[in-house]
C-alpha atoms as a PDB file:
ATOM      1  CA  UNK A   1    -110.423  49.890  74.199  1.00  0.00           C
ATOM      2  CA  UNK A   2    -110.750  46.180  72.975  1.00  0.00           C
ATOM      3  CA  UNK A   3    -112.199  44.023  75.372  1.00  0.00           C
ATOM      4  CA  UNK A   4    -110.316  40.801  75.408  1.00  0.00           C
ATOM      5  CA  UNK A   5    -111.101  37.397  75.665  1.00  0.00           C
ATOM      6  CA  UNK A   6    -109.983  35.043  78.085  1.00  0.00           C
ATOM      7  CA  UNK A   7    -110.677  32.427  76.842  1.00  0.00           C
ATOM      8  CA  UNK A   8    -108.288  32.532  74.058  1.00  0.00           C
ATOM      9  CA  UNK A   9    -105.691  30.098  74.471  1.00  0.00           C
ATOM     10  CA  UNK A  10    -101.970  30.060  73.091  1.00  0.00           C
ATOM     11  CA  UNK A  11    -100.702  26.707  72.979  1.00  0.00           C
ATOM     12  CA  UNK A  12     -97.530  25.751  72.462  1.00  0.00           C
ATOM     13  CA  UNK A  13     -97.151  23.541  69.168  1.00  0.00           C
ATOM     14  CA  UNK A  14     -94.668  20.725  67.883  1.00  0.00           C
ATOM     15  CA  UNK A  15     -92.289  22.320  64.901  1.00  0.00           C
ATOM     16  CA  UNK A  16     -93.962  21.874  61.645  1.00  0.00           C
ATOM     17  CA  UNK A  17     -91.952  22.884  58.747  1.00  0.00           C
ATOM     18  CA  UNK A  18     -92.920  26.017  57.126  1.00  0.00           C
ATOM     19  CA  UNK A  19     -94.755  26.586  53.559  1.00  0.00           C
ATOM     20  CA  UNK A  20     -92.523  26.179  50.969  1.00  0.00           C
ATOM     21  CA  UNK A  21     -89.424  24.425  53.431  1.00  0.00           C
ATOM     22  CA  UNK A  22     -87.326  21.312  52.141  1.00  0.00           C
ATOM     23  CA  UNK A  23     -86.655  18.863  55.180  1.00  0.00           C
ATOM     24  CA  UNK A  24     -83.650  17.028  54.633  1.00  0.00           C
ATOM     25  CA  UNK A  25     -82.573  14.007  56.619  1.00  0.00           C
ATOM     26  CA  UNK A  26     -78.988  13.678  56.464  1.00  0.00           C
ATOM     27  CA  UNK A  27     -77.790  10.531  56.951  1.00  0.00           C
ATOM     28  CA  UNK A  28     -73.589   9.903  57.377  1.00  0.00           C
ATOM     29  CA  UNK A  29     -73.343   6.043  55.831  1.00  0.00           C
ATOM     30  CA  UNK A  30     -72.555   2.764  57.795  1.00  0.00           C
ATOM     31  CA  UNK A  31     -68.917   1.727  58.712  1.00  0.00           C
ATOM     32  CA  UNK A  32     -66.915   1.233  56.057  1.00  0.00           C
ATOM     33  CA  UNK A  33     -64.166  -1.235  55.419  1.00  0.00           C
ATOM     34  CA  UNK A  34     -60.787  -1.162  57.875  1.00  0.00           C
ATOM     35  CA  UNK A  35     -57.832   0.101  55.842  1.00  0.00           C
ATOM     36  CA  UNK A  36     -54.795  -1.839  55.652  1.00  0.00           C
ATOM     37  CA  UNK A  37     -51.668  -1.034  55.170  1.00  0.00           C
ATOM     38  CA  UNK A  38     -50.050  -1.959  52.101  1.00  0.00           C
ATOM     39  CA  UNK A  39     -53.923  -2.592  50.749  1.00  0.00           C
ATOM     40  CA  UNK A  40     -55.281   1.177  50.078  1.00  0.00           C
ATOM     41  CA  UNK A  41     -58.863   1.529  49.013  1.00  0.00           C
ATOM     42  CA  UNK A  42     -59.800   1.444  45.096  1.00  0.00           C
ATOM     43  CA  UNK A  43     -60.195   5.387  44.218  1.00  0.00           C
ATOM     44  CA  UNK A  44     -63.432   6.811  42.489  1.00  0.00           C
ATOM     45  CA  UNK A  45     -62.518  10.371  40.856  1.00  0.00           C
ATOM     46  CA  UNK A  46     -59.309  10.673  43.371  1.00  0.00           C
ATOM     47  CA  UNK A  47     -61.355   9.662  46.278  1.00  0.00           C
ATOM     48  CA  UNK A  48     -61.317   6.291  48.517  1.00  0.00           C
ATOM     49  CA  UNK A  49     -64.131   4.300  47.882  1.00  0.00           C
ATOM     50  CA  UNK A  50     -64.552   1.447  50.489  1.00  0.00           C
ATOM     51  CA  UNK A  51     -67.278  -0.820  50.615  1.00  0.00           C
ATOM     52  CA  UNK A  52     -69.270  -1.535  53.996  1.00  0.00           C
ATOM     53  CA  UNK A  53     -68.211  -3.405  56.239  1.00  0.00           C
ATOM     54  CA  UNK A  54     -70.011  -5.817  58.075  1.00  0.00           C
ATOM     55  CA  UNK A  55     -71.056  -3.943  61.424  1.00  0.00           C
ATOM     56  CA  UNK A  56     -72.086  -0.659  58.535  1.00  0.00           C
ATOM     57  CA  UNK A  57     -74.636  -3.202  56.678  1.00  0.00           C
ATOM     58  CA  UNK A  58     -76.170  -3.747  60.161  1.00  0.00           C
ATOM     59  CA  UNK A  59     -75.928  -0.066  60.489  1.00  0.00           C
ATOM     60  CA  UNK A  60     -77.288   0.747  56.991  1.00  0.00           C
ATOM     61  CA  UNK A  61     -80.429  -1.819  57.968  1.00  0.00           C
ATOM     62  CA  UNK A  62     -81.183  -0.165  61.137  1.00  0.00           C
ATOM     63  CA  UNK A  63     -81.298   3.247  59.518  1.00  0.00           C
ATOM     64  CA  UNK A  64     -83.655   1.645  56.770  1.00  0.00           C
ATOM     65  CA  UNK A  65     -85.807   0.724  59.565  1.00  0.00           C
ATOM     66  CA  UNK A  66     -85.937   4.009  61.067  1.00  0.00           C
ATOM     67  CA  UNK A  67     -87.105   5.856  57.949  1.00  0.00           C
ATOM     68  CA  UNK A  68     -89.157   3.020  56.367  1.00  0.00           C
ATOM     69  CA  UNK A  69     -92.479   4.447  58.503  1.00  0.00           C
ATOM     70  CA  UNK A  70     -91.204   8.468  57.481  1.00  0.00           C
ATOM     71  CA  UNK A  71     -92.793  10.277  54.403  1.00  0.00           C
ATOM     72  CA  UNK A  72     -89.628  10.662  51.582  1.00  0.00           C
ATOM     73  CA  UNK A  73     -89.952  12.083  48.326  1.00  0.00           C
ATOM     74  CA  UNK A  74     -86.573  11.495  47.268  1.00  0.00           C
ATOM     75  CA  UNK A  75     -83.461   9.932  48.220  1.00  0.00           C
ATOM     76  CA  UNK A  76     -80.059  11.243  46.905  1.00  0.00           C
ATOM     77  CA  UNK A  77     -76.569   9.251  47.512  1.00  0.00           C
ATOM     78  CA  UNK A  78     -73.180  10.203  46.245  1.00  0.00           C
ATOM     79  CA  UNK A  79     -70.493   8.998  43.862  1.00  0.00           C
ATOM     80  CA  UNK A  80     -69.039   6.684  46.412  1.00  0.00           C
ATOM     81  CA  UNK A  81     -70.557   3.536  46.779  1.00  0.00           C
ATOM     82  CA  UNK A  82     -70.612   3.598  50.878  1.00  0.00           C
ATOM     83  CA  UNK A  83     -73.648   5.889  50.296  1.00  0.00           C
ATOM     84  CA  UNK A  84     -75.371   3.865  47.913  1.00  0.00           C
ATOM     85  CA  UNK A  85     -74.466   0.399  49.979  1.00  0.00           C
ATOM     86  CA  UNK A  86     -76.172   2.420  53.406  1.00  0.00           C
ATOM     87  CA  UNK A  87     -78.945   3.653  51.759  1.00  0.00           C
ATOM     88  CA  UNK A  88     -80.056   0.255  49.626  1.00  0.00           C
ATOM     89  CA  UNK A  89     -82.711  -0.959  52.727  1.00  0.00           C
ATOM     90  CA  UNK A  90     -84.462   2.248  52.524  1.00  0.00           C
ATOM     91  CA  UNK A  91     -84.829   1.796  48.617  1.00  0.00           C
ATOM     92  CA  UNK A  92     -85.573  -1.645  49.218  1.00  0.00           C
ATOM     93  CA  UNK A  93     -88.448  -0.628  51.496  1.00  0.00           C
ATOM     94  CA  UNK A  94     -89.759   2.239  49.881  1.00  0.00           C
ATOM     95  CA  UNK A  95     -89.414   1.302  46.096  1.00  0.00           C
ATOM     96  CA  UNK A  96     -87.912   4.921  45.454  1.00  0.00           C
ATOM     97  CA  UNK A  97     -84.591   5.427  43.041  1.00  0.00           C
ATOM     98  CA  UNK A  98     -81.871   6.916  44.162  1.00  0.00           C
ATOM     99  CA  UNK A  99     -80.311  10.166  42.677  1.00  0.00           C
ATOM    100  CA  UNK A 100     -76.553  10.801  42.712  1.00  0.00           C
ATOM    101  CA  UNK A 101     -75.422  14.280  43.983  1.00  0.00           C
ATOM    102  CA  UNK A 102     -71.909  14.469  43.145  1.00  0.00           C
ATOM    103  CA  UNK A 103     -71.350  17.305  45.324  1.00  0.00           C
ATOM    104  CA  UNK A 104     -72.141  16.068  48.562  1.00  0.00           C
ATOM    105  CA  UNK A 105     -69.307  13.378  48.252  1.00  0.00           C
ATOM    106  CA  UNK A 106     -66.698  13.471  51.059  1.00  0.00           C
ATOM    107  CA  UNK A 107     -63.931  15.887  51.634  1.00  0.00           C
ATOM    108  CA  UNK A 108     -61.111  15.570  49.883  1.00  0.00           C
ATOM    109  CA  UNK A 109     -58.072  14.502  51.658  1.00  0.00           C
ATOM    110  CA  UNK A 110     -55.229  14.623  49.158  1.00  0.00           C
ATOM    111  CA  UNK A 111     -52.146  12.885  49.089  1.00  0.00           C
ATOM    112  CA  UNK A 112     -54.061  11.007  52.149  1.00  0.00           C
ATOM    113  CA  UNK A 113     -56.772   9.498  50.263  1.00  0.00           C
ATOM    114  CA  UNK A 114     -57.503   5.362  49.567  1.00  0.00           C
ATOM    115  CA  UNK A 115     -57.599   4.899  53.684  1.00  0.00           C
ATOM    116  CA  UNK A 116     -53.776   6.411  54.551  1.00  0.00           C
ATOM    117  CA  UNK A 117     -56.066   9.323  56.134  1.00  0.00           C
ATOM    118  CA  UNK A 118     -56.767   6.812  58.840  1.00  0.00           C
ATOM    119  CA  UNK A 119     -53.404   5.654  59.285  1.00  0.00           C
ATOM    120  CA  UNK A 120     -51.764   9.458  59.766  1.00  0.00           C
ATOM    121  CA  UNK A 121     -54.435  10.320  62.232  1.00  0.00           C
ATOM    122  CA  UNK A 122     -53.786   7.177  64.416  1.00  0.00           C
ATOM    123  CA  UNK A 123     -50.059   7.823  64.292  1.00  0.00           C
ATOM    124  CA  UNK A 124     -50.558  11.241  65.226  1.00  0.00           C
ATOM    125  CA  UNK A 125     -48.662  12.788  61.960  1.00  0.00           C
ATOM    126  CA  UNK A 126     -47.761  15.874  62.530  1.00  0.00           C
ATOM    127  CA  UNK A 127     -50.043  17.124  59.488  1.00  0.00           C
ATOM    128  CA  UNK A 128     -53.153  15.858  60.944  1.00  0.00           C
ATOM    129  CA  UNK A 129     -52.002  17.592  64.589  1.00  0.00           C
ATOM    130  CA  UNK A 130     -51.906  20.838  62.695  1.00  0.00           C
ATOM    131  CA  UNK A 131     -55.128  19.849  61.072  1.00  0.00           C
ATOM    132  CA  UNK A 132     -57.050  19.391  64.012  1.00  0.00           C
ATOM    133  CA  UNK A 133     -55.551  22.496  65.766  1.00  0.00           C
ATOM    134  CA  UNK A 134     -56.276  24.980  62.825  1.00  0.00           C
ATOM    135  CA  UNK A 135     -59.498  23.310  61.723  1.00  0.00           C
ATOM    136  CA  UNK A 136     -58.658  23.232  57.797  1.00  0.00           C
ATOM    137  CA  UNK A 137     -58.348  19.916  55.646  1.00  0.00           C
ATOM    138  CA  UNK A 138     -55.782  21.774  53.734  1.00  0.00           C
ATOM    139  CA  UNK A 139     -53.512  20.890  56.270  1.00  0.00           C
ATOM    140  CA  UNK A 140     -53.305  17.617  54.423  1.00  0.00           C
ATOM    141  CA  UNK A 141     -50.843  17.747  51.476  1.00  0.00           C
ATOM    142  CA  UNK A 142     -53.031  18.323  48.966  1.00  0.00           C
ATOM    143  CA  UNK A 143     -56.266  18.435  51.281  1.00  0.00           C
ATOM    144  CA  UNK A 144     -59.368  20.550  49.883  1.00  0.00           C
ATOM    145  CA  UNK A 145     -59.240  24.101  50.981  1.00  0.00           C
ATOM    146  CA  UNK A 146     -62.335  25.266  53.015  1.00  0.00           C
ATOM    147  CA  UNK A 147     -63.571  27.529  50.458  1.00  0.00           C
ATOM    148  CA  UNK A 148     -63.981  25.304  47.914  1.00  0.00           C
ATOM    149  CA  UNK A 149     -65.227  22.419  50.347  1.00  0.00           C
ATOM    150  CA  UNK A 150     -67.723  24.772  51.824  1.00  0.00           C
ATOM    151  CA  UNK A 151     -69.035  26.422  48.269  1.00  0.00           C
ATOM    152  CA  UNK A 152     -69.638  22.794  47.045  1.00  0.00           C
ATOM    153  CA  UNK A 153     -71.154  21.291  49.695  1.00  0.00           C
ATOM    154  CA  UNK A 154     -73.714  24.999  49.818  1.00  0.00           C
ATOM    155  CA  UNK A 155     -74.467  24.911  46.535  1.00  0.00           C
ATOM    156  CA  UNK A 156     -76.012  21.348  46.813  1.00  0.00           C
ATOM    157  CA  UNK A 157     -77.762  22.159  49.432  1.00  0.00           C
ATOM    158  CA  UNK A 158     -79.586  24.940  48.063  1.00  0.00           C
ATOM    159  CA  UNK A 159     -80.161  23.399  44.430  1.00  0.00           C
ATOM    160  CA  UNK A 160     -81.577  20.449  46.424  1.00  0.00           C
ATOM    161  CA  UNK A 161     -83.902  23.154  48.244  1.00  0.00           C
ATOM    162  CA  UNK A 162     -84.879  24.744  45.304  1.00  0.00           C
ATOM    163  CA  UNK A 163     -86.161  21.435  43.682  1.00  0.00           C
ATOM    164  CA  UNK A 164     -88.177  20.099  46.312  1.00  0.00           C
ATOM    165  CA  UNK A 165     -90.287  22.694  48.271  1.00  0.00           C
ATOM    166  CA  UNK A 166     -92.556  21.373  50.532  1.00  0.00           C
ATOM    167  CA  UNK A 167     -90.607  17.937  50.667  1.00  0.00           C
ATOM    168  CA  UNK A 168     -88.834  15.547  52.373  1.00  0.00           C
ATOM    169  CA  UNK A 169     -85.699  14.049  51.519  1.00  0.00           C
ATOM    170  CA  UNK A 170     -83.074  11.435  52.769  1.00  0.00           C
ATOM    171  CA  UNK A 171     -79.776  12.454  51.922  1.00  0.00           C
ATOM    172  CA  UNK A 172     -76.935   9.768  52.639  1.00  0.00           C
ATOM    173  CA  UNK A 173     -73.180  11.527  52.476  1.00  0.00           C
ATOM    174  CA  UNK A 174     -70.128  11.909  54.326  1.00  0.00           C
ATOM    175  CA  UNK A 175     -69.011  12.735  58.459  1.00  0.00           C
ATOM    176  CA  UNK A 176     -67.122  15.882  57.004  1.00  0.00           C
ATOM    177  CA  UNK A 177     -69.796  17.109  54.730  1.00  0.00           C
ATOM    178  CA  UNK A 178     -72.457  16.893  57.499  1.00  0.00           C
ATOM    179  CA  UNK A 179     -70.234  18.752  59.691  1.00  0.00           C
ATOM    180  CA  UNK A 180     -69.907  21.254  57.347  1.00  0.00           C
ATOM    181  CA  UNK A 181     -73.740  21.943  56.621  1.00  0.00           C
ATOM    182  CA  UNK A 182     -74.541  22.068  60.216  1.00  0.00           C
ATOM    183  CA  UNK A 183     -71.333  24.078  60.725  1.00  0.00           C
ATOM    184  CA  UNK A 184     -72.703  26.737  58.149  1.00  0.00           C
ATOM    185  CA  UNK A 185     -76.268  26.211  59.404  1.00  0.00           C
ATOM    186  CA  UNK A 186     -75.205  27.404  62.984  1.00  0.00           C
ATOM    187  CA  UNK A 187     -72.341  29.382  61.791  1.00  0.00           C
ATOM    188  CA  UNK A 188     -69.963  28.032  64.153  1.00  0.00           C
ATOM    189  CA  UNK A 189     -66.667  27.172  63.568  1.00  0.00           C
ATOM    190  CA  UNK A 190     -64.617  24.939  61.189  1.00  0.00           C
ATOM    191  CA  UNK A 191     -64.570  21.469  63.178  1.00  0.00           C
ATOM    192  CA  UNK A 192     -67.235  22.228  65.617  1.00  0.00           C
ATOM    193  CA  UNK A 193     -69.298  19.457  64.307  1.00  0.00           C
ATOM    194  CA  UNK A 194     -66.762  16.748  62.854  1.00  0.00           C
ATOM    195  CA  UNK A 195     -67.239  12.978  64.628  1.00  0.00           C
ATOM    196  CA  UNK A 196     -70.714  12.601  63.394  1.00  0.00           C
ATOM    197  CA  UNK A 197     -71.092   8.660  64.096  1.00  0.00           C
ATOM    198  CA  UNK A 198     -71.085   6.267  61.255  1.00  0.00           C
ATOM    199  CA  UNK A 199     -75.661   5.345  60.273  1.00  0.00           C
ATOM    200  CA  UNK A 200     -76.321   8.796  62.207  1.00  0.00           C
ATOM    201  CA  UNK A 201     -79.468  10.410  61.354  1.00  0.00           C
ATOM    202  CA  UNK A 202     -79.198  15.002  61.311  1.00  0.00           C
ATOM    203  CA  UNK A 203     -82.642  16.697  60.540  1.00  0.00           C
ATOM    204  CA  UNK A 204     -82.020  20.086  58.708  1.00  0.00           C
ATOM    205  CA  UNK A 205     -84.974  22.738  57.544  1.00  0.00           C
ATOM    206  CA  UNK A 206     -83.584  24.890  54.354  1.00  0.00           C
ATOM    207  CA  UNK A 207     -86.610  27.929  53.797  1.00  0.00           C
ATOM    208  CA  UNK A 208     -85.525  30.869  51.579  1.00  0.00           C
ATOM    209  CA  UNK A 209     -82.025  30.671  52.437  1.00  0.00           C
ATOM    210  CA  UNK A 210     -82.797  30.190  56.210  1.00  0.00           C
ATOM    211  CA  UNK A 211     -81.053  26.514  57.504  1.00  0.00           C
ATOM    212  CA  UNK A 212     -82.167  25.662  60.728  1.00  0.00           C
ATOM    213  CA  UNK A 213     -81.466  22.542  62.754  1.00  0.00           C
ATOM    214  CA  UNK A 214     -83.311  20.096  64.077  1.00  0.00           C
ATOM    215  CA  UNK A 215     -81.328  17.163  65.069  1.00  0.00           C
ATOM    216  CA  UNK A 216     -77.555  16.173  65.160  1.00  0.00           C
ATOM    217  CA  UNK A 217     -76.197  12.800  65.389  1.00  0.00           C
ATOM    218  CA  UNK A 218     -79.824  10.810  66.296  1.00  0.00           C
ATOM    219  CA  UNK A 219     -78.545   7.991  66.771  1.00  0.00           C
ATOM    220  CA  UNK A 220     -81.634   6.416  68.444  1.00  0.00           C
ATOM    221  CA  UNK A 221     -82.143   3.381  65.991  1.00  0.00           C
ATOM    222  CA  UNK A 222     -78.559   1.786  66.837  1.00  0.00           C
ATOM    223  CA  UNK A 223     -78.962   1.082  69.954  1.00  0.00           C
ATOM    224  CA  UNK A 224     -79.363  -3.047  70.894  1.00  0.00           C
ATOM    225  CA  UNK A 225     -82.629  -2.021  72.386  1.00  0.00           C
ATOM    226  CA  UNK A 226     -84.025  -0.818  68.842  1.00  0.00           C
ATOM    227  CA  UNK A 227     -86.476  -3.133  66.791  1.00  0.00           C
ATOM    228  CA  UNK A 228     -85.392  -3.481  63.200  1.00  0.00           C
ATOM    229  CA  UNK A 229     -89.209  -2.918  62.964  1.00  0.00           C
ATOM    230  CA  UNK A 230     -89.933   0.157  60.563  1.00  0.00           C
ATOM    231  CA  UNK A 231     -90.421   2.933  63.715  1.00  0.00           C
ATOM    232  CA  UNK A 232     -91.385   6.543  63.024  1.00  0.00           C
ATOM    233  CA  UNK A 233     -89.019   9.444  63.287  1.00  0.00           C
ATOM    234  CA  UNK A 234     -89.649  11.517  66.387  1.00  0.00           C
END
């Protein structure tokens, strides 16, 4: 029998990603323009495509300042321009070009799309009440079915994980496509993780097919008490 040494210790350590992992910090963009009715939002390949509005270009400059001090090899934005407007002070900072990732562009809402989304909600149609009580955008007339949604957003994911091991990269998307990556990542249900706030920050570790979470919905940098100072992620 061993004799065993006590002076071995076994500390406990701060998460480091694994060999071979792809961090990905998933960024939802800034507020974008208010919708008005009668004044629906210019479409880009069927989708609304608002810019910023004011209050998201803070938002957009705050999250810039939160990542400025942070490591990135890449960042990747969508086809609509909210992404590229929130994620323009972190290229400004860090010099690097964005890459467009069409498949990590929002949800598509249908018949609802160009900012009417907004308006059926707040009226409480009775297509966004069965929406919300089934959990399925399909509920929209002509909403994306979850299947499709979720196979999309997936397969980014993983091509993105496949071409940068051992990286870190800021991705800036959509509320409904963050909700559905750290929906799949926690296998929980449909809408468990919609209402991700607009310049949120998630923290996701992809490593052979494994996804695990790190953070949902930091929102530490928009607070009145944060510096627009570049400060570290924690």
């Amino acid at each position: 029998m061993s004799e065993t040494n006590d002076k071995t210790e076994y500390r406990q350590h701060r998460f480091k990603a694994p060999p071979g992992a792809t961090e990905f910090l998933l960024v939802r963009h800034g507020e974008s323009a208010p919708h008005r009715e009668g004044h629906d939002f210019p479409l880009v390949g069927g989708q609304g495509d608002p810019p910023l509005a004011p209050e998201g270009r803070e938002e957009a400059e705050r999250v810039g300042a939160r990542l400025a001090l942070e490591h990135i090899d890449a960042i990747y934005v969508t086809t609509l321009r909210r992404t590229v407007e929130t994620a323009e002070p972190l290229v400004r900072r860090t010099g690097i070009t964005p890459v467009v990732e069409p498949d990590l562009r929002e949800v598509h809402l249908g018949d609802w799309e160009g900012g009417i989304y907004r308006k059926m909600v707040a009226e409480g149609h009775p297509a966004a009440l069965t929406m919300m009580r089934e959990e399925r955008w399909d509920a929209i007339p002509g909403g994306e079915d979850a299947e499709h949604f979720g196979d999309r957003v997936r397969g980014a994911i993983e091509r993105l994980s496949a071409a940068h091991p051992d990286q870190r990269i800021a991705v800036f998307t959509h509320g409904g496509v963050i909700g559905e990556i750290i929906r799949q990542a926690a296998k929980a249900r449909p809408f468990a993780f919609i209402g991700a706030d607009n310049g949120s920050i998630h923290h996701l570790v992809v490593i052979h097919g494994r996804w695990v979470i790190r953070t949902f919905n930091d929102i530490a940098h928009l607070s009145p008490l944060f510096t627009l100072e570049p400060q570290p992620l924690t």
